[in-house]
N, C-alpha and C. Protein backbone atom coordinates (compact mmCIF):
# COMPACT_ATOMS: atom_id res chain seq x y z
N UNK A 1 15.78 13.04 -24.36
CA UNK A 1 15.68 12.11 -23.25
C UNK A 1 15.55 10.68 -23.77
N UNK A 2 15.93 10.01 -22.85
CA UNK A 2 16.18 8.23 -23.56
C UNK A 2 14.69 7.81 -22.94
N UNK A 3 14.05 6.64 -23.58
CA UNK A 3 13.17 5.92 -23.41
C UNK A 3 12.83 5.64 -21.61
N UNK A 4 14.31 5.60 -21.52
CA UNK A 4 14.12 4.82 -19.68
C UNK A 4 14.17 6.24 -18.84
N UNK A 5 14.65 7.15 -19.08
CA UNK A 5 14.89 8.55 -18.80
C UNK A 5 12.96 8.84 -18.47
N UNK A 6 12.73 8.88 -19.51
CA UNK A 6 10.96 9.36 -19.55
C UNK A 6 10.46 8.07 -18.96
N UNK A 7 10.74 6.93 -18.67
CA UNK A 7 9.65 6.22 -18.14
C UNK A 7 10.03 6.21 -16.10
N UNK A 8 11.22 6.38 -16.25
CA UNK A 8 11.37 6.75 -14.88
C UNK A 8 10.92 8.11 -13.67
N UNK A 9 10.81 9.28 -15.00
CA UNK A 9 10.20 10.28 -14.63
C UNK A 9 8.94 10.13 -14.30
N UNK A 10 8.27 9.61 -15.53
CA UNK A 10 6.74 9.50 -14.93
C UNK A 10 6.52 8.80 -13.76
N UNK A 11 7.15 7.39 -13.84
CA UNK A 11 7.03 7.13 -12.47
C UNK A 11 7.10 7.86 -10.92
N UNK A 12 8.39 8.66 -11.24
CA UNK A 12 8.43 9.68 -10.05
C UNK A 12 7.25 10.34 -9.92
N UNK A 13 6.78 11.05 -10.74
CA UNK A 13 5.25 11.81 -10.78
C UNK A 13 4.35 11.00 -10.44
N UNK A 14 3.72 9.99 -10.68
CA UNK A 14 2.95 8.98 -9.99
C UNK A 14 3.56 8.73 -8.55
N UNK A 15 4.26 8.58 -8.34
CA UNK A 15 4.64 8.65 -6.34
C UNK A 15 4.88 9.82 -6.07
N UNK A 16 4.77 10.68 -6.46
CA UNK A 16 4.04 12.09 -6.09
C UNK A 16 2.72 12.11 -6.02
N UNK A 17 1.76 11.54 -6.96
CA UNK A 17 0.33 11.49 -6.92
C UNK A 17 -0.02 10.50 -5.66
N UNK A 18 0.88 9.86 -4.89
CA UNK A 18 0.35 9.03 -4.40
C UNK A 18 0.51 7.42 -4.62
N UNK A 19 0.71 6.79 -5.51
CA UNK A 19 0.44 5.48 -5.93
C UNK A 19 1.63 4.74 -5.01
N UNK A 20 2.04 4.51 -3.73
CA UNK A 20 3.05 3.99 -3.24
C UNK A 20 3.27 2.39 -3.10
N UNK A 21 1.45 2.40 -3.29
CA UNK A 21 2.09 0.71 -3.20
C UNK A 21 2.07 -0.09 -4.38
N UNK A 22 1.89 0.62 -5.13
CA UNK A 22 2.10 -0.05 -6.76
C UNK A 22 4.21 -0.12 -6.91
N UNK A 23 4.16 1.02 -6.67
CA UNK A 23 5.74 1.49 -7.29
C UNK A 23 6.71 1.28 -6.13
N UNK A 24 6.21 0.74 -4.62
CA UNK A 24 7.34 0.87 -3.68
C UNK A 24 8.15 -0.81 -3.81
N UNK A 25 9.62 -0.63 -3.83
CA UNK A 25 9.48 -2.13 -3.19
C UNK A 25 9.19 -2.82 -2.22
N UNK A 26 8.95 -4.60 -1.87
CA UNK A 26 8.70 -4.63 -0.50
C UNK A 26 9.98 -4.23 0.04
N UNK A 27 11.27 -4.10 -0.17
CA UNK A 27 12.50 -3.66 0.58
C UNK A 27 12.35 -2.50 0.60
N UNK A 28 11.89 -1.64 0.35
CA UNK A 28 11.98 -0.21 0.00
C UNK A 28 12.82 0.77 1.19
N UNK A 29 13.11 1.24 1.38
CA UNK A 29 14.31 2.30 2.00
C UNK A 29 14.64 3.56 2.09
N UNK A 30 13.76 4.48 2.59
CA UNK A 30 14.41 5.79 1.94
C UNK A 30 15.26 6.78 3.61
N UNK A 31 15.96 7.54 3.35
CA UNK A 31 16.57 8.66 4.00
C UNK A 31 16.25 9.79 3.80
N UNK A 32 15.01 10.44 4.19
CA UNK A 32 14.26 11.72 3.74
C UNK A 32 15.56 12.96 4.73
N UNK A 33 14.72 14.03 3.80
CA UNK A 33 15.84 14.86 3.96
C UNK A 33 15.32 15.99 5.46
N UNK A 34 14.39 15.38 6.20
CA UNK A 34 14.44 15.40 7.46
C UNK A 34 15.56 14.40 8.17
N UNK A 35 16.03 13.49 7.32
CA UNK A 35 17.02 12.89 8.33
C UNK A 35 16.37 11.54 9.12
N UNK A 36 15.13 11.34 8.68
CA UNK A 36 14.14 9.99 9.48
C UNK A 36 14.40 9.44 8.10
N UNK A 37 14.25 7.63 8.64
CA UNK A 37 14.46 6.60 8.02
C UNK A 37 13.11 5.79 7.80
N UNK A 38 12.31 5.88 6.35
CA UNK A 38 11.07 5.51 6.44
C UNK A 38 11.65 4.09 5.31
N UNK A 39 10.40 3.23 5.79
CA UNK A 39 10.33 1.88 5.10
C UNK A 39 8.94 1.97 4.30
N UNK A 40 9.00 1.03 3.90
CA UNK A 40 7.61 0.66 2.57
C UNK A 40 6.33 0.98 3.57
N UNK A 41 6.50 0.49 4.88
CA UNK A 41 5.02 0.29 5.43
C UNK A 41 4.96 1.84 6.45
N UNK A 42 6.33 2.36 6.98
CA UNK A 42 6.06 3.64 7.06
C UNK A 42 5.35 4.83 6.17
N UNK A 43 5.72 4.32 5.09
CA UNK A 43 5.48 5.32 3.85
C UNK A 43 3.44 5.38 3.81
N UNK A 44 3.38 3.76 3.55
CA UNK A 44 2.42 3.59 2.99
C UNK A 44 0.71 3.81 3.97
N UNK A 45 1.43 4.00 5.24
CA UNK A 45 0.39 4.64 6.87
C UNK A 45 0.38 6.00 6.68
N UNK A 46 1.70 6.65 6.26
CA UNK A 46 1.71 7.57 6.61
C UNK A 46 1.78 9.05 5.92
N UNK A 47 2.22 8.78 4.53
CA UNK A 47 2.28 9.64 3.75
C UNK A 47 1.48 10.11 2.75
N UNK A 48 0.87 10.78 1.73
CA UNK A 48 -0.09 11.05 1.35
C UNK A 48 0.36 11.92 -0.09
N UNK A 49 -0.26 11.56 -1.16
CA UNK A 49 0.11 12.40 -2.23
C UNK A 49 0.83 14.01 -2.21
N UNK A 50 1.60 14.28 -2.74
CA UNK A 50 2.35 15.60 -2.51
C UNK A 50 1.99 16.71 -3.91
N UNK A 51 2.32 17.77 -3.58
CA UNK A 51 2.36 18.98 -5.03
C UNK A 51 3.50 18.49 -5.39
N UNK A 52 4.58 18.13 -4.92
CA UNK A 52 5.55 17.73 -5.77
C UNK A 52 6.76 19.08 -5.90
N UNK A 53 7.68 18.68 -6.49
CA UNK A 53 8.91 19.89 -6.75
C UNK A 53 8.14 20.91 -8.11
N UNK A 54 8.42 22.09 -7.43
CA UNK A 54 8.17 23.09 -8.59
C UNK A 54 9.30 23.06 -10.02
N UNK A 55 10.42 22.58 -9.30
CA UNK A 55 11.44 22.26 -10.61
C UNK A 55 12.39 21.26 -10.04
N UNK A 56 12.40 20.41 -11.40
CA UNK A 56 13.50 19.28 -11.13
C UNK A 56 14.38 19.46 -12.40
N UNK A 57 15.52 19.35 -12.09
CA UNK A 57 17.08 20.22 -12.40
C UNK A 57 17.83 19.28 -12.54
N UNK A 58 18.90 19.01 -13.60
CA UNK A 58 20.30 18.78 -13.27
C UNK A 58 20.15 16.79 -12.90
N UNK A 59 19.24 16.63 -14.28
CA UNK A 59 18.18 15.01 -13.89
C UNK A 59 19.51 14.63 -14.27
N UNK A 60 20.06 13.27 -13.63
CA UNK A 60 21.22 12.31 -14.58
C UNK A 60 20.44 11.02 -14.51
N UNK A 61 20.49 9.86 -15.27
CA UNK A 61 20.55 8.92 -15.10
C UNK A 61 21.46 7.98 -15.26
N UNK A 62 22.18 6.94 -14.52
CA UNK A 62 22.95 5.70 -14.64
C UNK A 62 22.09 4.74 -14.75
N UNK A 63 22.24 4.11 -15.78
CA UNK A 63 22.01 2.13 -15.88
C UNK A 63 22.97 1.77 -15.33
N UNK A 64 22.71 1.25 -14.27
CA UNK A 64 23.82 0.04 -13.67
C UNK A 64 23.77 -1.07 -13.59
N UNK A 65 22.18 -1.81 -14.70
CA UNK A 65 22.35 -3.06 -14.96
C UNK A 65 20.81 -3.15 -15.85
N UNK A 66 20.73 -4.19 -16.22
CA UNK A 66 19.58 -4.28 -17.31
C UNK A 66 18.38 -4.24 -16.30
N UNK A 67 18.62 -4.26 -15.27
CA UNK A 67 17.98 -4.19 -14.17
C UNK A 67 17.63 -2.98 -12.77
N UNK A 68 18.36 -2.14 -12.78
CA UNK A 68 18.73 -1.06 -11.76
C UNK A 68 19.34 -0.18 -12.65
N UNK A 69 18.60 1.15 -12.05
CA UNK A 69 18.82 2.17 -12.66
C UNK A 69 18.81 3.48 -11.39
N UNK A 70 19.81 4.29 -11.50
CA UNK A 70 19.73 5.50 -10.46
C UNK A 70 19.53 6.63 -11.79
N UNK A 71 18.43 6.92 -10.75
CA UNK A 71 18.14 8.33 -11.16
C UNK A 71 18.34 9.74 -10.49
N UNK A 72 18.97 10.66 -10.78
CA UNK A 72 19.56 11.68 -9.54
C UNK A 72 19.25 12.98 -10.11
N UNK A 73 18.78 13.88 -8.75
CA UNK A 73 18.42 15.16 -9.48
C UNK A 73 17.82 16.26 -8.45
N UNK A 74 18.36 17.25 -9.05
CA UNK A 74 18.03 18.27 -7.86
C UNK A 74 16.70 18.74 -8.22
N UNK A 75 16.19 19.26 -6.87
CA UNK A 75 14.30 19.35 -6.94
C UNK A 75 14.26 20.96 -5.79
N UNK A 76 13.64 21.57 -6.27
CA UNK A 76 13.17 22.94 -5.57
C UNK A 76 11.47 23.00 -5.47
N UNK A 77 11.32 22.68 -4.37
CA UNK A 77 10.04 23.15 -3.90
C UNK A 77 9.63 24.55 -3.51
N UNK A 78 8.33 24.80 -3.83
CA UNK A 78 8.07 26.09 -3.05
C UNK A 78 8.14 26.32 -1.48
N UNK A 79 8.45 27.25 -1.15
CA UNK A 79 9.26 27.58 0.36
C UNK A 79 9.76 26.46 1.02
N UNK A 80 11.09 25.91 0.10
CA UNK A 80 11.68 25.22 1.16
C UNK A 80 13.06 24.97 0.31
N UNK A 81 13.96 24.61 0.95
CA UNK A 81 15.41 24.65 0.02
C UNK A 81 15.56 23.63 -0.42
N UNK A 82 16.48 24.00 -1.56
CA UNK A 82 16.77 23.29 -2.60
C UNK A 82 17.16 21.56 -2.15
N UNK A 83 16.84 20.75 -3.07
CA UNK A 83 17.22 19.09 -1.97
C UNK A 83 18.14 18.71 -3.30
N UNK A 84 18.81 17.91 -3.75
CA UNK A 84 19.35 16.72 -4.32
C UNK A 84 18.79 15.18 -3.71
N UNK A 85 17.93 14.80 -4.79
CA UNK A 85 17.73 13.73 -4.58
C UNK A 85 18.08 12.16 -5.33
N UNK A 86 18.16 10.95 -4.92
CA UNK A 86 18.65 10.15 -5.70
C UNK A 86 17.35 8.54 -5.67
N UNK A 87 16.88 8.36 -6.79
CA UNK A 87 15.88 7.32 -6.61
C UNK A 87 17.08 5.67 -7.07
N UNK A 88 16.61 4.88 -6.63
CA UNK A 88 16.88 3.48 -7.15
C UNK A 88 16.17 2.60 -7.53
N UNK A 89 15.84 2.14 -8.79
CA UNK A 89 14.94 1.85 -9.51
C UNK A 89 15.16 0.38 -9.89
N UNK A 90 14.36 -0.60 -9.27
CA UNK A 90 14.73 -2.29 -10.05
C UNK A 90 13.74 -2.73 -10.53
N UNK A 91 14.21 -3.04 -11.68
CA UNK A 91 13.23 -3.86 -12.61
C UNK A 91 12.69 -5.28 -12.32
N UNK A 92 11.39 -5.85 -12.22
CA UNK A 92 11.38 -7.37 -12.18
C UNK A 92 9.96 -7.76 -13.59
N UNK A 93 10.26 -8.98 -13.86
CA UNK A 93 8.83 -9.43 -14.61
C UNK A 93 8.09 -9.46 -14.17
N UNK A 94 7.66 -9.44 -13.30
CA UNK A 94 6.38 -9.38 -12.91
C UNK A 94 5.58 -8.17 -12.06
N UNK A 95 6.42 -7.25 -11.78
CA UNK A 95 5.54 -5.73 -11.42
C UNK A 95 6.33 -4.54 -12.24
N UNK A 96 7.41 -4.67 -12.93
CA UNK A 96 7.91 -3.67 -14.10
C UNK A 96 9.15 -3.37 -12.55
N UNK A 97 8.94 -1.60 -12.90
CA UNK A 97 10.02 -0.46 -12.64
C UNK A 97 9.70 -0.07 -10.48
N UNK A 98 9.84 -0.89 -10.52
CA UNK A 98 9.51 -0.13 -8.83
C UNK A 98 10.81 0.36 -7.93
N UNK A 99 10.07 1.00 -7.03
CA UNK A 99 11.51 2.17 -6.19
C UNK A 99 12.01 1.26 -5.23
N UNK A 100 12.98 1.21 -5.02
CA UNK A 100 13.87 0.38 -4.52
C UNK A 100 14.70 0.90 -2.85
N UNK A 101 15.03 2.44 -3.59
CA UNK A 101 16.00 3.18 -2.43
C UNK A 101 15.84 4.75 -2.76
N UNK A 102 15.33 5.59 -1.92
CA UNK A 102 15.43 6.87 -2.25
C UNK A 102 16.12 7.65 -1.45
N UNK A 103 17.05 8.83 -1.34
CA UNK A 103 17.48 9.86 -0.46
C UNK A 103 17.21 11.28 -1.22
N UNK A 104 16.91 11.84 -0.41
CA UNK A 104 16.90 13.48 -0.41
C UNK A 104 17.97 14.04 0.94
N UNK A 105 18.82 15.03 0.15
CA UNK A 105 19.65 15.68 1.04
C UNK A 105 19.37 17.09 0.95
N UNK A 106 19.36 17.98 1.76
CA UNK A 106 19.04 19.35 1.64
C UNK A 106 19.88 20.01 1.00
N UNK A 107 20.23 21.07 0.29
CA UNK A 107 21.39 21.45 0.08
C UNK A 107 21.04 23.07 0.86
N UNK A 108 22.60 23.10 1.31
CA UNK A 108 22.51 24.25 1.98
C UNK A 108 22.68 25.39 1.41
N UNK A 109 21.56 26.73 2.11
CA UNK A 109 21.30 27.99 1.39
C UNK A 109 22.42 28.59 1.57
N UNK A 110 22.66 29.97 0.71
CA UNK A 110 23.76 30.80 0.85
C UNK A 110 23.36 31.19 2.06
């Protein structure tokens, strides 16, 4: 794994633990794979540390600039189907690596 590979992961695991307003942007954006459209301040009322995916699969990462980075990867939770998810990650000087844009899509069972 590359340097930015492992520092992006951990991050994911820390917004699993919870830490949303360290790591969210103020633009922040996501398309959960209920299909609702949550923002930074939705997130941050309403959501609450998670167990997280029992396995994350099939990780890719793109640099798409010295600055933004997608990270994509399928995640299996216990009792619930398989998702593909995709984070967007921008860098600034002054708060590091924060999430930018996230989607989870379900993928459908046999």
């Amino acid at each position: 794994m590359t340097p930015l590979l492992n520092t992006l992961l951990a991050l994911e695991d820390r917004l699993l633990a919870g830490d949303f307003n360290a790591l969210l942007h103020p633009d922040f954006l996501e398309f959960g794979q209920s299909g609702k459209r949550w923002t930074r301040g939705d997130v941050l009322q309403t959501l609450s540390p998670s167990d997280g995916p029992s396995h994350r699969g099939d990780v890719q990462l793109q640099a798409l600039s010295d600055s933004l980075a997608l990270l994509t990867w399928k995640s299996q939770a216990r009792d619930r189907p398989s998702t593909w998810r995709s984070s967007l990650w921008q860098l600034d000087a002054a708060h590091g690596w924060r999430l930018r844009f996230h989607q989870a899509t379900p993928i459908p069972g046999p």
